[in-house]
C-alpha atoms as a PDB file:
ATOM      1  CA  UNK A   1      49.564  37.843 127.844  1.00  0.00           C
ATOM      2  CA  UNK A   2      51.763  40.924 127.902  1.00  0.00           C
ATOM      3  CA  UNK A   3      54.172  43.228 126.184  1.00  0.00           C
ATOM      4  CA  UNK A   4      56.401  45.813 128.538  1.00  0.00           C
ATOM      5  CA  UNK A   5      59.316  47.975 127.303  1.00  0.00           C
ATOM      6  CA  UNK A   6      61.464  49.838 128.951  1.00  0.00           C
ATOM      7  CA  UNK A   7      63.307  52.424 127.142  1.00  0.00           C
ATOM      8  CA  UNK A   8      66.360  53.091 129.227  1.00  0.00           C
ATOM      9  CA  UNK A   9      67.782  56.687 127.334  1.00  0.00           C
ATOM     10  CA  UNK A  10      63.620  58.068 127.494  1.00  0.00           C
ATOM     11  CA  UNK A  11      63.532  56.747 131.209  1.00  0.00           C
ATOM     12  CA  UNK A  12      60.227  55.318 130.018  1.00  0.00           C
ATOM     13  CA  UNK A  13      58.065  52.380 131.003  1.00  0.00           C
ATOM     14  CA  UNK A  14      55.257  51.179 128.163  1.00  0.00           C
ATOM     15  CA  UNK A  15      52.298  48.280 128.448  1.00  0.00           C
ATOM     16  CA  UNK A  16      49.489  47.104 126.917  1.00  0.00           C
ATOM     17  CA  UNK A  17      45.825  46.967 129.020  1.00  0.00           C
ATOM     18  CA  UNK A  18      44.640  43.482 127.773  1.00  0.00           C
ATOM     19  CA  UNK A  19      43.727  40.771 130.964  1.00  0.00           C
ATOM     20  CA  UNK A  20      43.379  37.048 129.555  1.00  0.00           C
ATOM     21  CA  UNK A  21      43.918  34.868 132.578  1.00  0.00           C
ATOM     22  CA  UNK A  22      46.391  32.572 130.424  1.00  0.00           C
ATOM     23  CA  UNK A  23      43.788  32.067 127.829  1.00  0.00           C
ATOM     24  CA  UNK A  24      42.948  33.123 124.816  1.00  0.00           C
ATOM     25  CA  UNK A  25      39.700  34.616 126.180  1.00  0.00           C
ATOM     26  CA  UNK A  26      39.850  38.399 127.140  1.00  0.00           C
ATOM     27  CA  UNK A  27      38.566  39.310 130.936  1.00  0.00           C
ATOM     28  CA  UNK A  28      39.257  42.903 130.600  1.00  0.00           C
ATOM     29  CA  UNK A  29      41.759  45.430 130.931  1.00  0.00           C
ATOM     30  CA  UNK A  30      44.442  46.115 133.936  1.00  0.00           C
ATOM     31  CA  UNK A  31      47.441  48.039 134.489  1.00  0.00           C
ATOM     32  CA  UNK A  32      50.899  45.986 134.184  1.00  0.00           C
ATOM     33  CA  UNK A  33      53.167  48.899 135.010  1.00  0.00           C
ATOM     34  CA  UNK A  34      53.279  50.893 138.407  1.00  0.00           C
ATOM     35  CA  UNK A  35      55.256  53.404 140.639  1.00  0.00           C
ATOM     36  CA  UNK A  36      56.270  52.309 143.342  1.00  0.00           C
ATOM     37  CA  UNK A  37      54.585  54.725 145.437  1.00  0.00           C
ATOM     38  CA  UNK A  38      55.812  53.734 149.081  1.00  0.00           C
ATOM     39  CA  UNK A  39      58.675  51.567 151.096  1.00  0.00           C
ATOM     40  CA  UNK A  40      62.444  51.570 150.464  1.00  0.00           C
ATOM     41  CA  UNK A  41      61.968  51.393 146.513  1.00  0.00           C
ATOM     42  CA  UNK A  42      59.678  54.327 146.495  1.00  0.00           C
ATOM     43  CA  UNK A  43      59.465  56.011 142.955  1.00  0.00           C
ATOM     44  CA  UNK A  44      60.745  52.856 141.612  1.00  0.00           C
ATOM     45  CA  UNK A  45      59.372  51.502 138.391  1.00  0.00           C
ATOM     46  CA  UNK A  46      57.642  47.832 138.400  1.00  0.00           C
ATOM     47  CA  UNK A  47      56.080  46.140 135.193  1.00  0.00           C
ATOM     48  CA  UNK A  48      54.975  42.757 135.813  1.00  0.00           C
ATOM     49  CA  UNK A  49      53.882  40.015 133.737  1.00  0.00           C
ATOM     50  CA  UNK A  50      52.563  36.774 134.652  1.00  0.00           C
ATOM     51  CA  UNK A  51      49.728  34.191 133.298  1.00  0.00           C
ATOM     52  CA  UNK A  52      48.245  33.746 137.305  1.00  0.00           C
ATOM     53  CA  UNK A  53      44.974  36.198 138.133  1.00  0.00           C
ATOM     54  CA  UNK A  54      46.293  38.008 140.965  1.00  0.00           C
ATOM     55  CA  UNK A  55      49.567  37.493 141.168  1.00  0.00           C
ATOM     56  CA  UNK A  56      50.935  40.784 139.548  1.00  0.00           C
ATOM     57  CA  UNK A  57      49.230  42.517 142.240  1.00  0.00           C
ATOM     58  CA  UNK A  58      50.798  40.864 144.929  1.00  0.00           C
ATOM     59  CA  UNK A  59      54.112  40.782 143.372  1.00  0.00           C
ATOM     60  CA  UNK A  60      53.978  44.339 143.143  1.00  0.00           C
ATOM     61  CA  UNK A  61      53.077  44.518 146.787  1.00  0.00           C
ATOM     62  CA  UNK A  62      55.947  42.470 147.818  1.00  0.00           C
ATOM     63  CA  UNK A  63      57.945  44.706 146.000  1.00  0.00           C
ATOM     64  CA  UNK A  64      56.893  47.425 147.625  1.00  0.00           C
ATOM     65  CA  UNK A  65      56.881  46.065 150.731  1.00  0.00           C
ATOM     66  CA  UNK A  66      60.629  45.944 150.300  1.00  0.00           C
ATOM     67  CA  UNK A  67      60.871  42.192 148.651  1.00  0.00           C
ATOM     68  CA  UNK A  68      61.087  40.131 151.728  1.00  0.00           C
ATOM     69  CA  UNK A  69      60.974  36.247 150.588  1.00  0.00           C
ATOM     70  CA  UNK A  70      59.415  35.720 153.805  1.00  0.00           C
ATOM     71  CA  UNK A  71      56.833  37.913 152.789  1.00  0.00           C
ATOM     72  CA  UNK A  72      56.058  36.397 149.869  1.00  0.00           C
ATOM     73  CA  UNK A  73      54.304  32.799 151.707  1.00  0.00           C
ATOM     74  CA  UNK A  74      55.056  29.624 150.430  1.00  0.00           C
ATOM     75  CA  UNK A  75      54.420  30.089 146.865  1.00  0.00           C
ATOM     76  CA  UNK A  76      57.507  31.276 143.996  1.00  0.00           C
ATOM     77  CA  UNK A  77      56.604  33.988 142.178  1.00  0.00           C
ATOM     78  CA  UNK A  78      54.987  32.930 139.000  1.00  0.00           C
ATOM     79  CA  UNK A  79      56.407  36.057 136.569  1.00  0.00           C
ATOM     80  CA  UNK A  80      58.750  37.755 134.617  1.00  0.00           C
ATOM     81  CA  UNK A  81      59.023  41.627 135.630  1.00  0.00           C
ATOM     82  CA  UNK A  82      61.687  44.464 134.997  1.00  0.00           C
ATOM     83  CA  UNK A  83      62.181  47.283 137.859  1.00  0.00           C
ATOM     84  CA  UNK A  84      63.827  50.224 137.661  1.00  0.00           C
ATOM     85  CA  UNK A  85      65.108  51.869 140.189  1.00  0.00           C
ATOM     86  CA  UNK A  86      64.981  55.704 140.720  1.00  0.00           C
ATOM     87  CA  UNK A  87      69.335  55.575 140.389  1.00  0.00           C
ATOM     88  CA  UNK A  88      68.153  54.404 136.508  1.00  0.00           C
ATOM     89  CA  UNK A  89      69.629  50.975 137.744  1.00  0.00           C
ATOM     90  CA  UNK A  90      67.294  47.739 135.836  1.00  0.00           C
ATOM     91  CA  UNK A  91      66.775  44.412 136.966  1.00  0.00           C
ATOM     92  CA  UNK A  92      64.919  41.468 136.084  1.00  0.00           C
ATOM     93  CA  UNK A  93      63.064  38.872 137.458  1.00  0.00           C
ATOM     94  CA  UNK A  94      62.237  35.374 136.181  1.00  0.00           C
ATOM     95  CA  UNK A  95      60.037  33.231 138.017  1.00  0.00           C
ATOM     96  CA  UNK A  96      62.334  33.908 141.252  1.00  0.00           C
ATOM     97  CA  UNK A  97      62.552  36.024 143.974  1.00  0.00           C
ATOM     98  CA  UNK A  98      65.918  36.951 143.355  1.00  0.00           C
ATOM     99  CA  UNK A  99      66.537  39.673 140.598  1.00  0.00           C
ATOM    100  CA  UNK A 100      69.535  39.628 137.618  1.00  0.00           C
ATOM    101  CA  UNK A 101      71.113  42.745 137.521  1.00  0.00           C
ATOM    102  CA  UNK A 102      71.571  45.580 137.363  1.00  0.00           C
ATOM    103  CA  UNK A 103      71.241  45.391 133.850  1.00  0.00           C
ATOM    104  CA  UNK A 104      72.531  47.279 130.655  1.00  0.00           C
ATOM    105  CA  UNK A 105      70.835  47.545 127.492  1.00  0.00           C
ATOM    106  CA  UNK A 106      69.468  49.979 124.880  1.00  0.00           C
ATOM    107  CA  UNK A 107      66.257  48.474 125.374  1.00  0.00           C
ATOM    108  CA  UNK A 108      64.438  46.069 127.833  1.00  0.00           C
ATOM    109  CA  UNK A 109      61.172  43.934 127.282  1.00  0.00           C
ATOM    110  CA  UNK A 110      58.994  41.119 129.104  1.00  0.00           C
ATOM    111  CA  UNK A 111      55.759  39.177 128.155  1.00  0.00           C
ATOM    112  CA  UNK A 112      54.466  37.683 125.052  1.00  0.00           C
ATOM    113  CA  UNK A 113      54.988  39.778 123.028  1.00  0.00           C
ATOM    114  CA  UNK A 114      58.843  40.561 123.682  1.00  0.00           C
ATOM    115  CA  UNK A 115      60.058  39.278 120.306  1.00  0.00           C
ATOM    116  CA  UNK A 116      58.116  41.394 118.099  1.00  0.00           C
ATOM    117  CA  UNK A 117      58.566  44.816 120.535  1.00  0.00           C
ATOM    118  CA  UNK A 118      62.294  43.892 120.569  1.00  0.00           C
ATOM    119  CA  UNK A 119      62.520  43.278 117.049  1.00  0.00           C
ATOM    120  CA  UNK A 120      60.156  46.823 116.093  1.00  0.00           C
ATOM    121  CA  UNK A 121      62.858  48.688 118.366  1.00  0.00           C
ATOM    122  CA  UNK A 122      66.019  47.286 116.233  1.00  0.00           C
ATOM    123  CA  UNK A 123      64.050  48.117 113.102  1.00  0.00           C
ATOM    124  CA  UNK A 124      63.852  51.677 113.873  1.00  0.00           C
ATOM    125  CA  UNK A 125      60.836  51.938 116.152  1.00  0.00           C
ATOM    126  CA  UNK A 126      60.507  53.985 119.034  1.00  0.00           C
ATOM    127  CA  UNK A 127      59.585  52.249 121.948  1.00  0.00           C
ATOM    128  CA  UNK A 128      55.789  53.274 121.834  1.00  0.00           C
ATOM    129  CA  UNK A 129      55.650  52.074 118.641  1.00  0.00           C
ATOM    130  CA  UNK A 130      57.539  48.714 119.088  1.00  0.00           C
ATOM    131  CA  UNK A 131      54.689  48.138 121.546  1.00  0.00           C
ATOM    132  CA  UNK A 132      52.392  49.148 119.119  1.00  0.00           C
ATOM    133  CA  UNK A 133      53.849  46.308 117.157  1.00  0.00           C
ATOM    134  CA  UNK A 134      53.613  43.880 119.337  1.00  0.00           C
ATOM    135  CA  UNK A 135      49.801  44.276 119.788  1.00  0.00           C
ATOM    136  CA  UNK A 136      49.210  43.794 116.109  1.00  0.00           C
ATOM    137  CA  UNK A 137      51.207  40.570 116.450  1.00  0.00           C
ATOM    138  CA  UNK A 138      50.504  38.884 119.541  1.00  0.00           C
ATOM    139  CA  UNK A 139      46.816  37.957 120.307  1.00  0.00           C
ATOM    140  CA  UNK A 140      47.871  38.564 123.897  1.00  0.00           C
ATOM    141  CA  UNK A 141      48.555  42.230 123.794  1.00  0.00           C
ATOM    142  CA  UNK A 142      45.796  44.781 123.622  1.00  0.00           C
ATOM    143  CA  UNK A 143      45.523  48.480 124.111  1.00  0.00           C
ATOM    144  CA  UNK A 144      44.930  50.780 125.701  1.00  0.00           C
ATOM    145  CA  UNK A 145      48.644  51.774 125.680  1.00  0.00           C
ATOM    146  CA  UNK A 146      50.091  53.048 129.226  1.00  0.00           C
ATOM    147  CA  UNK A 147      53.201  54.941 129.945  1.00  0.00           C
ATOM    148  CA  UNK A 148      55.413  55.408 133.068  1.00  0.00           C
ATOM    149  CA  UNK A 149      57.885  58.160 133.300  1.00  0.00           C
ATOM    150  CA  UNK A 150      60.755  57.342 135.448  1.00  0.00           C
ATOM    151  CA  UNK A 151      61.177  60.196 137.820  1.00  0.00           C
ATOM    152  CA  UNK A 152      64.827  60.413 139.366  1.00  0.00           C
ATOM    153  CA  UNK A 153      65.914  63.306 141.640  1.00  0.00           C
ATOM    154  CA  UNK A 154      67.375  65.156 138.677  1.00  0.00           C
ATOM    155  CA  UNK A 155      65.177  64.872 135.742  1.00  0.00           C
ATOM    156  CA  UNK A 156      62.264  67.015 134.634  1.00  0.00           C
ATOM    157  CA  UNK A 157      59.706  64.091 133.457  1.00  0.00           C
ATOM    158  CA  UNK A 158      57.744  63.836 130.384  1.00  0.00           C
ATOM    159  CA  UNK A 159      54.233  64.315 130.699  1.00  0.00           C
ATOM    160  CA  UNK A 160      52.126  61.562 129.140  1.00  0.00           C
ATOM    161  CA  UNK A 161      48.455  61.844 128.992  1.00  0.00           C
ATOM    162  CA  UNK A 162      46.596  58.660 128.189  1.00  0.00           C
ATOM    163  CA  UNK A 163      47.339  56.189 125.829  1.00  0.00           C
ATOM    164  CA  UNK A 164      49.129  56.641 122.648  1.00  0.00           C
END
């Protein structure tokens, strides 16, 4: 289904690609993570993770439309999903529209493949490579690997260029 770290001290965001539609069958690749790009959590991070076609898109546009549960229609949101904010504050959500947090950890991670990232990072690995991990362990998770820098008003982000 999905791995997604989130390496609090880097200020970085990491996903697989892989698109399975809750099945074991592969329908592609899509992106999991995203900036908020607009609306009162602009330059926000988002990853999502859900087994519903569709619904990480709309959950990310109900997030950026400024997470109205009005605005979300009749349905609960069927997903697990970190944001981080651009004041470094985390929060998670679990099948709910209301997030836990904010949140403090060394390390953060949703989907599938949480275990093995989560267990990678506490063996030494960085956070790319606990992803990396997970892929080879969860049939879920596939590359391509992407990366989110989160960009707060003081920091001077790290440029990442494709998948690593």
């Amino acid at each position: 289904m999905t791995v997604i770290v989130y390496d609090p001290k880097r200020e970085l965001m990491i996903a697989d690609s892989r698109a399975t539609s809750g099945s074991h069958h592969p329908i592609g690749a899509k992106r999991k993570i995203h900036r908020i790009a607009a609306g009162p959590l602009k330059g926000a991070l988002l990853g999502v993770s859900t087994r519903q076609p569709g619904m990480g898109e709309h959950f990310t546009e109900w997030v950026t439309a400024g997470m109205s549960k009005e605005a979300f229609g009749t349905s609960e949101p069927a997903v697990e999903a970190i944001l981080v904010k651009v004041d470094r504050s985390v929060f998670f959500f679990n099948d709910w529209f209301y997030p836990s947090g904010p949140l403090e950890n060394d390390f953060f991670t949703i989907g599938s493949g949480r275990e093995y990232a989560l267990g990678a990072f506490r063996a030494g690995a960085d956070a790319f490579g606990a992803v990396k991990v997970a892929i080879s362990c969860d049939p879920f998770c596939e590359p391509p690997i992407v990366s989110l820098q989160l960009d707060t008003p003081d920091a001077n982000p790290i440029a990442y260029i494709g998948a690593r």
